[in-house]
Protein backbone atom coordinates (compact mmCIF):
# COMPACT_ATOMS: atom_id res chain seq x y z
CA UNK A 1 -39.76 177.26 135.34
CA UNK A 2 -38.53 180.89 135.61
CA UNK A 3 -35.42 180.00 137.33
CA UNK A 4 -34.99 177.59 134.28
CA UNK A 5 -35.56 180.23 132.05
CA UNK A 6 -33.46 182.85 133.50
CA UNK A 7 -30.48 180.16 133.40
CA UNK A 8 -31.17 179.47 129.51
CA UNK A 9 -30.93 183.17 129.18
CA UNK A 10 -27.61 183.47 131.09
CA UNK A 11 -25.92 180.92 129.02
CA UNK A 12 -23.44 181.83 126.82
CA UNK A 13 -25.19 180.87 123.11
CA UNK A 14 -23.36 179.61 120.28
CA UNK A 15 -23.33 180.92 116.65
CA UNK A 16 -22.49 180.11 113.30
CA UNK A 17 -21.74 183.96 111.73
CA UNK A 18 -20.23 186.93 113.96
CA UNK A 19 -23.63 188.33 114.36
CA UNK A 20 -23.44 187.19 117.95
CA UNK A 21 -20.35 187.17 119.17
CA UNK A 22 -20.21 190.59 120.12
CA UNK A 23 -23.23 189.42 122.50
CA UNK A 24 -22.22 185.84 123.24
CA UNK A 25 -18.76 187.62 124.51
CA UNK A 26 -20.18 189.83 127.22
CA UNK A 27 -22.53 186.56 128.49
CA UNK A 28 -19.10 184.04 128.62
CA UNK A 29 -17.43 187.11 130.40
CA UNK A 30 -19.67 187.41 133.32
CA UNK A 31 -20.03 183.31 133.07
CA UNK A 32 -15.95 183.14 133.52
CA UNK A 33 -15.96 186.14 136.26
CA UNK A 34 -18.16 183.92 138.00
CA UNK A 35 -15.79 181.49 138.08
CA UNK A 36 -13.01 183.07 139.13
CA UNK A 37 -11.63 184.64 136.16
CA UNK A 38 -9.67 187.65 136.86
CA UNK A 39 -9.79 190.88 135.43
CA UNK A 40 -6.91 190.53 133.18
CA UNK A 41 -7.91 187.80 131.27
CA UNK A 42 -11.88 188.76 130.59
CA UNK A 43 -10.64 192.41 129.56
CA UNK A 44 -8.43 190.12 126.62
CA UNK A 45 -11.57 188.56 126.01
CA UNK A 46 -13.67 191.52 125.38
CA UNK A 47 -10.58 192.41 122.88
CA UNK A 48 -11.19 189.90 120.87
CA UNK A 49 -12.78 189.71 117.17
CA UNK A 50 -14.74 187.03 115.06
CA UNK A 51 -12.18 185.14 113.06
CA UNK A 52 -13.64 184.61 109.84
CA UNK A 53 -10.34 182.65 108.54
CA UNK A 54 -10.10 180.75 111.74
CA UNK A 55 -13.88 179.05 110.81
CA UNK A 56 -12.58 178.68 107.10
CA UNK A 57 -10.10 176.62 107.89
CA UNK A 58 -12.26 174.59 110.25
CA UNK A 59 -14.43 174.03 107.72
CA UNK A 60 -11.90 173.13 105.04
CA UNK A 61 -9.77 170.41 106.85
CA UNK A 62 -8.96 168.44 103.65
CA UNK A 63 -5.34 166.85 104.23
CA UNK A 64 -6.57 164.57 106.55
CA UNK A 65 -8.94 162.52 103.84
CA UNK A 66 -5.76 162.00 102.19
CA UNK A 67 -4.12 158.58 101.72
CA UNK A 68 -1.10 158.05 104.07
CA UNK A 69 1.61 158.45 100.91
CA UNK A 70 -0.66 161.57 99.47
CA UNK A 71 -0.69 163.10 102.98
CA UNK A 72 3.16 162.62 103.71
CA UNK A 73 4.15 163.89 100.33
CA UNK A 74 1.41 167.21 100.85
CA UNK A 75 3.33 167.76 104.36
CA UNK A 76 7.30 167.02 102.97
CA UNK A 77 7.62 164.00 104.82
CA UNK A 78 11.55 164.07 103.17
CA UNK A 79 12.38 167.22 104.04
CA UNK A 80 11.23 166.99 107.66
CA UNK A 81 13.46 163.43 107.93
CA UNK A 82 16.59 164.93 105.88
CA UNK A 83 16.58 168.23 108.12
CA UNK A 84 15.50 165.82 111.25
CA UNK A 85 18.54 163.53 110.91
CA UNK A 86 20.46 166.88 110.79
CA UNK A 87 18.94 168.23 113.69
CA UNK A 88 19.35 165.10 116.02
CA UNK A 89 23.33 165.22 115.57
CA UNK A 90 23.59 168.99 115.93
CA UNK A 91 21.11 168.99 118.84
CA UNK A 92 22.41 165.66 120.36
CA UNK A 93 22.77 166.69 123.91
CA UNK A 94 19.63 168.49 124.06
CA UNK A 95 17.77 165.01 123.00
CA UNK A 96 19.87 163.12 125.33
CA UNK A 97 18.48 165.15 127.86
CA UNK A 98 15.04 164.72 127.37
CA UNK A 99 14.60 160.82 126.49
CA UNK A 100 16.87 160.77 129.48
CA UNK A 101 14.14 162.82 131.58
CA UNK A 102 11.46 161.12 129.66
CA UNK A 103 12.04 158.07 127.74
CA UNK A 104 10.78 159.65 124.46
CA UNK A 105 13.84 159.20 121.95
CA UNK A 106 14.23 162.38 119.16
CA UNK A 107 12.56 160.82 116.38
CA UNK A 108 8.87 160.67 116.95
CA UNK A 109 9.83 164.39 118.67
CA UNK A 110 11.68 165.83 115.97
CA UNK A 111 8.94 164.56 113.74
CA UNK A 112 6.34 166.01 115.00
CA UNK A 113 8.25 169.73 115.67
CA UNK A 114 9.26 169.34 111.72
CA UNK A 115 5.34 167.99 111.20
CA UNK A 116 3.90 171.30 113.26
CA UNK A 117 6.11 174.02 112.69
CA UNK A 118 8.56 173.30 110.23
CA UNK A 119 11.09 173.38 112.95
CA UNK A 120 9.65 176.68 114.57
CA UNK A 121 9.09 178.34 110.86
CA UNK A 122 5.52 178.38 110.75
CA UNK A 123 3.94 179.00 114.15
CA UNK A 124 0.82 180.90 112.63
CA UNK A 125 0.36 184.19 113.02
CA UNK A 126 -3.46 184.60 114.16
CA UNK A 127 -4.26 186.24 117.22
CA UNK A 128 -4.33 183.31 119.74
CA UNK A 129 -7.31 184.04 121.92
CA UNK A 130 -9.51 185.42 118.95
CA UNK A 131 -9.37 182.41 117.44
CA UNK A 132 -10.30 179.85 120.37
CA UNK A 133 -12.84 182.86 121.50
CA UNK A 134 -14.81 182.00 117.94
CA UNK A 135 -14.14 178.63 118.22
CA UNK A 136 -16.00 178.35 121.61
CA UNK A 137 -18.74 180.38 120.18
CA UNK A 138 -18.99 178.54 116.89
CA UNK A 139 -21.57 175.47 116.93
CA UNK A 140 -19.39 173.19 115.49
CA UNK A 141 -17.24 171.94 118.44
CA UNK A 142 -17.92 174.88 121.45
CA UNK A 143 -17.53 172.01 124.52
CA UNK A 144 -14.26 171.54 123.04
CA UNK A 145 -13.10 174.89 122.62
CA UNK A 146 -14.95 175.86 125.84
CA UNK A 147 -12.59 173.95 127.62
CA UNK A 148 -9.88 175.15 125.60
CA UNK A 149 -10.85 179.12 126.08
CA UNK A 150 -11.02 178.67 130.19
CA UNK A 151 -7.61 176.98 130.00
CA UNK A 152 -6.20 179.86 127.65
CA UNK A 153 -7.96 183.05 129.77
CA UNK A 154 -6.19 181.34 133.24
CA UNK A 155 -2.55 181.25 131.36
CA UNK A 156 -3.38 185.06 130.52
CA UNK A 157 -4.41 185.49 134.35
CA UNK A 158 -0.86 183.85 135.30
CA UNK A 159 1.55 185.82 133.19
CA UNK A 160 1.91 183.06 130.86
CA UNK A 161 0.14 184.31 127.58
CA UNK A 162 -1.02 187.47 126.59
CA UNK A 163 -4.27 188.81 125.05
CA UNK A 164 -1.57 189.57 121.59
CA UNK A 165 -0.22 185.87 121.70
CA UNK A 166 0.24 185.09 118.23
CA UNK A 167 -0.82 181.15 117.33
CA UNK A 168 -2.18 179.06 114.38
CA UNK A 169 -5.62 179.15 113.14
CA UNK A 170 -7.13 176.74 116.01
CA UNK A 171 -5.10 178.94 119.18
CA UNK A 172 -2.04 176.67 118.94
CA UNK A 173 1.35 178.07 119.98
CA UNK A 174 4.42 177.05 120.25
CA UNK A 175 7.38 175.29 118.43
CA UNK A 176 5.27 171.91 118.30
CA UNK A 177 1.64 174.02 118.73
CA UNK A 178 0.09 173.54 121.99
CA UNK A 179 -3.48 173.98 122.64
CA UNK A 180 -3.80 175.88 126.32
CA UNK A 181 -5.04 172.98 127.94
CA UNK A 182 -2.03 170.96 126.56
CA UNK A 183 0.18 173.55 127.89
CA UNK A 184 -1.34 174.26 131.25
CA UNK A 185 -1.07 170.44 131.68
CA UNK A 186 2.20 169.90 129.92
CA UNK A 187 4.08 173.23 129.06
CA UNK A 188 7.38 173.81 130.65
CA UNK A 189 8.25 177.12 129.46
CA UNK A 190 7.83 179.62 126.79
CA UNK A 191 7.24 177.20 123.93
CA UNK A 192 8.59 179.06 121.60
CA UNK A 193 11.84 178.08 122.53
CA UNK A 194 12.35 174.52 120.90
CA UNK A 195 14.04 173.11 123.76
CA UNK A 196 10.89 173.95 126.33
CA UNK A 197 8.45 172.60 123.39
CA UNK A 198 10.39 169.62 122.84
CA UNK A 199 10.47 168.64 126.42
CA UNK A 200 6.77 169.83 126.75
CA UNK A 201 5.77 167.13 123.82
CA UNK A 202 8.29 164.23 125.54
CA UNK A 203 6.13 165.08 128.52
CA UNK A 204 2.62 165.17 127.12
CA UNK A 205 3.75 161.45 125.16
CA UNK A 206 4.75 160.08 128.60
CA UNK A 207 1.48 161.26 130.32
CA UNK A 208 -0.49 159.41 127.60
CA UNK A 209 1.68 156.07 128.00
CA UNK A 210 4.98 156.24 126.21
CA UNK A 211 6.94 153.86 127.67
CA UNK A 212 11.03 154.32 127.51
CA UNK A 213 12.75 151.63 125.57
CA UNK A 214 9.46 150.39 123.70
CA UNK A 215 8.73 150.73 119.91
CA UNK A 216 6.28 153.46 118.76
CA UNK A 217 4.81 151.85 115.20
CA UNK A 218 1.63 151.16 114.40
CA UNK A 219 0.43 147.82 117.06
CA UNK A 220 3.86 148.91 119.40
CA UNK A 221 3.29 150.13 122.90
CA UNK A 222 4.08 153.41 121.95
CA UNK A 223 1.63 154.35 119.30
CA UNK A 224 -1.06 155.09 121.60
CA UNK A 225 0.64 158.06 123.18
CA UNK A 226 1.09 159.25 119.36
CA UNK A 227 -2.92 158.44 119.09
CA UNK A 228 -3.52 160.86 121.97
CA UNK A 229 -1.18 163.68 120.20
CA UNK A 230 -3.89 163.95 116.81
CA UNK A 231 -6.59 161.68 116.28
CA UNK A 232 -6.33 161.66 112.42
CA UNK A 233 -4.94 158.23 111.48
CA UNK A 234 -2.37 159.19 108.72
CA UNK A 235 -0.94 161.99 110.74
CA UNK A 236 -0.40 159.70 113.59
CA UNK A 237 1.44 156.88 110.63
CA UNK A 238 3.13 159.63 109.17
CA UNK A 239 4.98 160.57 112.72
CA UNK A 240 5.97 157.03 113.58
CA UNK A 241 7.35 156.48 110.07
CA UNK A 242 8.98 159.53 109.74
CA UNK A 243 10.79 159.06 113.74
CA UNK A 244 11.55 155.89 112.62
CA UNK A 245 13.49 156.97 109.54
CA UNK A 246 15.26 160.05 111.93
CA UNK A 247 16.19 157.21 114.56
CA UNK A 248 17.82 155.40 111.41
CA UNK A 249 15.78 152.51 112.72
């Protein structure tokens, strides 16, 4: 019983205010040392602060209760296929080269870059490893963001990130906002570069089942690997209808 105690007490526990997190950092720190975790990557950790905006917008996910046509409207569904189309002729080589590589064609691609980041614009500006730190110690989803923390402290360890990577309000970075698991798994490159993040998303899409040559709409092949991007149902409509309208299909 004492041994079971003593491991209770070692756990990292979560929280659902900052009064803990000060605490609940030094536990995951000597939890992630334990496993490996090098130097450079706890000492980010114990850098990090409670991001009080980070769980406000965790809490206040409302787009995705919209209807398909409300939600594509809220996100500029027009703008992201006029500047798209745009984008696939001025970019045409760099496309060719990844559905060569891939099989992924620019539409669903471009589509979600223009979905993500406007086309780079908005890549969030929140401290990237504060935010998945609070997100691992929040209640709400910690296995998740657990998972998501261990994957972000070994990219620090490598050189790849930083404890000042800037990211969106959940720890995504990138052109087409990568979670660290996604880009440990997937990333090829600095994903801020569009061309790295592009090829990074063809490659995540053909992990998950994209098949070249198939169709990607709703009850196609293809859709699932758009399933496995974002599980809310109108984002995942909105990208196939919006890459099909880029195609020109």
């Amino acid at each position: 019983m004492a041994a079971t105690l003593t491991a209770e007490a070692n756990a990292a526990q979560c929280g659902n205010g900052p009064g803990g997190f000060e605490a609940w950092k030094e536990q995951f720190a000597g939890e992630a040392r334990a496993k490996g975790v090098g130097a450079t990557a706890t000492d980010a950790l114990m850098q990090t602060h409670y991001a009080s905006a980070t769980i406000a917008a965790d809490r206040g996910q409302r787009s995705f209760g919209l209807s398909l046509e409300q939600f594509m409207a809220k996100r500029g569904s027009a703008t992201i296929v006029a500047r798209g189309r745009s984008l696939k002729q001025s970019q045409a080589a760099m496309f060719a080269s990844i559905q060569q590589r891939y099989g992924v064609p620019p539409g669903p691609l471009i589509a979600i870059w223009g979905m993500e980041s406007g086309f780079g614009s908005q890549r969030g500006n929140q401290n990237m490893l504060s935010s998945i730190a609070t997100l691992a110690y929040d209640c709400r989803r910690p296995e998740f963001f657990t998972e998501q923390l261990y994957a972000a402290l070994k990219l620090i360890d490598r050189g790849s990130l930083s404890g000042s990577t800037r990211g969106s309000m959940h720890g995504e970075i990138g052109q087409t906002q990568f979670m660290p698991k996604n880009v440990l798994a997937y990333g090829t490159g600095n994903l801020d570069v569009a061309a790295n993040a592009l090829a990074s998303t063809a490659n995540f899409l053909r992990a998950n089942g994209w098949r070249a040559g198939a169709g990607y709409q709703p009850g196609e092949p293809n859709f699932a690997a758009i399933e496995a991007w974002n599980a809310a149902g109108v984002y995942q409509k909105a990208i196939a209808i919006m890459g099909r309208q880029i195609d020109g299909q």
